[in-house]
N, C-alpha and C. Protein backbone atom coordinates (compact mmCIF):
# COMPACT_ATOMS: atom_id res chain seq x y z
N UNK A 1 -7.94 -16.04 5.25
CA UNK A 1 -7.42 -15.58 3.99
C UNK A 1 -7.70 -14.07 3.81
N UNK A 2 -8.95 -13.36 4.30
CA UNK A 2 -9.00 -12.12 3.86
C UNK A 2 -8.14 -11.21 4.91
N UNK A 3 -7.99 -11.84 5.74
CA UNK A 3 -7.11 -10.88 6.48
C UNK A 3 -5.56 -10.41 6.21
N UNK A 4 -5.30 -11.93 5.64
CA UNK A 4 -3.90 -11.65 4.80
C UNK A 4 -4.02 -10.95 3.55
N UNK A 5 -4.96 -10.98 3.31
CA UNK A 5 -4.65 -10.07 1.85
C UNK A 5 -5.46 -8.74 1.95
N UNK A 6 -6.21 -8.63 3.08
CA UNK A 6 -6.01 -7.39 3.28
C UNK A 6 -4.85 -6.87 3.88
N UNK A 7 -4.39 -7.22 4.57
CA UNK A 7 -3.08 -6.71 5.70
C UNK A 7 -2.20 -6.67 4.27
N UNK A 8 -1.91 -7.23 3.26
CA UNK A 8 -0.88 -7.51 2.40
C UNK A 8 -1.06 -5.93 1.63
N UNK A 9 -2.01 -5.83 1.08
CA UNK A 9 -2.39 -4.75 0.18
C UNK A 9 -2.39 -3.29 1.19
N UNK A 10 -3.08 -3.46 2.52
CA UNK A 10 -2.74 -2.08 3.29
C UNK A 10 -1.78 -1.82 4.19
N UNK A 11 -1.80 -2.88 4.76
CA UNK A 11 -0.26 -2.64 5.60
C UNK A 11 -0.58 -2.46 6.96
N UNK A 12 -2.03 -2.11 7.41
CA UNK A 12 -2.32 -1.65 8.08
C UNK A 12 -2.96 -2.16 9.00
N UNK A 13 -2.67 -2.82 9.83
CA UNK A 13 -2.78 -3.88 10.82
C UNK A 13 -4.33 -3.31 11.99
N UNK A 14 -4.21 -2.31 12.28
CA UNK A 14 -5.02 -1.42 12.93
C UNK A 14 -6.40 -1.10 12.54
N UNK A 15 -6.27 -1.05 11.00
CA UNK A 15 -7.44 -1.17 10.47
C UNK A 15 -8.12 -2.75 10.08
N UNK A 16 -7.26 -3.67 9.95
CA UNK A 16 -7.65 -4.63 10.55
C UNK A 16 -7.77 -5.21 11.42
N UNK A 17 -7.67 -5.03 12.53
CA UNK A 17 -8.35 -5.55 13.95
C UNK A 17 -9.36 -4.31 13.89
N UNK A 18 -9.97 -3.75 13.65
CA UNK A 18 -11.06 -2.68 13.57
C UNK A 18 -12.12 -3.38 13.00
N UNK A 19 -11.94 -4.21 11.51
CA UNK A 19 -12.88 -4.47 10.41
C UNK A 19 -12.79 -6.21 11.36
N UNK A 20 -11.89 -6.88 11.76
CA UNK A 20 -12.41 -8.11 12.49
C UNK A 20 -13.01 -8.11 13.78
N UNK A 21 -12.95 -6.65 14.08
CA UNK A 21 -13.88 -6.69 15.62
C UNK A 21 -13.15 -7.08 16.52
N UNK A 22 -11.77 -7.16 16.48
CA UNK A 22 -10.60 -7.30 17.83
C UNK A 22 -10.66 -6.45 18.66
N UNK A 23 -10.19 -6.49 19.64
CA UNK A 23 -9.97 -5.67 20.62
C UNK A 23 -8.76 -5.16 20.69
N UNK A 24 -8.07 -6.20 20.52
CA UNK A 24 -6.56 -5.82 20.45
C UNK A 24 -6.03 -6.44 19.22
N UNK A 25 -4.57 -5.70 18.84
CA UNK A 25 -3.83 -6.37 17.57
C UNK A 25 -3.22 -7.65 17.72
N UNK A 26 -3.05 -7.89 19.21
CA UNK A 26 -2.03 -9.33 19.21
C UNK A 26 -3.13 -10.41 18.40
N UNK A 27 -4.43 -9.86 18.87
CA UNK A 27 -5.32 -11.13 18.43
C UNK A 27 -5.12 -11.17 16.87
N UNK A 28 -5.10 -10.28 16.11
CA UNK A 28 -5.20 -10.16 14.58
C UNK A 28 -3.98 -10.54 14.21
N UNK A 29 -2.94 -10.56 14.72
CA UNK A 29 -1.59 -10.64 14.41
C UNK A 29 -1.48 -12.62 14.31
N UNK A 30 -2.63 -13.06 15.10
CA UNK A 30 -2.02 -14.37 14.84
C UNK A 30 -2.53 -14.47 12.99
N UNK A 31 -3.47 -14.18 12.33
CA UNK A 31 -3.47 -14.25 11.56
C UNK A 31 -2.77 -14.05 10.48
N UNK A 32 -1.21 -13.06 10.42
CA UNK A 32 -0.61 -13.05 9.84
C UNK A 32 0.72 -13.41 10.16
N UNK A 33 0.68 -14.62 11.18
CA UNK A 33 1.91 -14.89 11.17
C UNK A 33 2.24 -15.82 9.83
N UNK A 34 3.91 -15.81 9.45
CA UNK A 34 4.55 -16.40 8.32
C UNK A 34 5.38 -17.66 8.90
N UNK A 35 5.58 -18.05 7.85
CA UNK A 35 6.27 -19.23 8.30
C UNK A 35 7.97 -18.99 8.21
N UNK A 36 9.03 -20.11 8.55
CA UNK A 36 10.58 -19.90 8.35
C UNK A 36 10.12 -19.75 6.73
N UNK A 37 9.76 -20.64 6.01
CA UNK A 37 10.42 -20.69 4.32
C UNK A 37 9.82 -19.43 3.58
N UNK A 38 8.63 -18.68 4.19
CA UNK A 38 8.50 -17.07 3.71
C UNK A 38 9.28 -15.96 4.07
N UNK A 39 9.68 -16.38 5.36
CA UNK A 39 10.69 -15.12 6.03
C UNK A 39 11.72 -15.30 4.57
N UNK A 40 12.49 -16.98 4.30
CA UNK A 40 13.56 -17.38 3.92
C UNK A 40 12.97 -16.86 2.00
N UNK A 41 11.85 -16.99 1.77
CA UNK A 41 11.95 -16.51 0.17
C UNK A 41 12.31 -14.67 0.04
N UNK A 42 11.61 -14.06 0.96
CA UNK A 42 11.63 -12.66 1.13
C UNK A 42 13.61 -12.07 1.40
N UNK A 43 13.45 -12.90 2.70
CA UNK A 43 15.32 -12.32 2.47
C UNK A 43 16.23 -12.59 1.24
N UNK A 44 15.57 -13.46 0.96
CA UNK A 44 16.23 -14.09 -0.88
C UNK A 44 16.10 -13.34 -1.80
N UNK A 45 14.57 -12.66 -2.16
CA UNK A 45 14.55 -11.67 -2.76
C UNK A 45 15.14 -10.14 -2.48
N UNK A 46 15.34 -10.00 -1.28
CA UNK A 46 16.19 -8.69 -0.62
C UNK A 46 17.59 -9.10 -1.03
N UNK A 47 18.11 -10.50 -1.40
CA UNK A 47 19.74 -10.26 -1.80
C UNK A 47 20.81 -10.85 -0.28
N UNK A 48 19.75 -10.95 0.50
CA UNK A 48 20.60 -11.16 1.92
C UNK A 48 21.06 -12.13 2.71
N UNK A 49 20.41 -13.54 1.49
CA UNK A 49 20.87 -14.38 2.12
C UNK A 49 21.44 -15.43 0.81
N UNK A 50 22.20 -16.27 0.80
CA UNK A 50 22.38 -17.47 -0.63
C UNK A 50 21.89 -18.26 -0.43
């Protein structure tokens, strides 16, 4: 959870694998993967999909 809401609020992926002690970003990245029905609320709110 804190990784998503840090990543959410900074954006900054780099500085989180820094503060979790990764080595690399792929590792931190599993933590913010999304699911289909978030991709699907987000393009909804962009207008891009019905």
């Amino acid at each position: 959870m804190f990784a998503t809401v840090f990543y959410k609020l900074s954006g900054d992926i780099v500085k989180l694998a820094d503060m979790l002690g990764h080595s690399s970003i792929e590792t931190t990245r599993i933590y913010l993967k999304t699911t289909g029905e978030e991709h699907a609320r987000v393009l909804g709110r962009m207008g891009l999909i019905q």
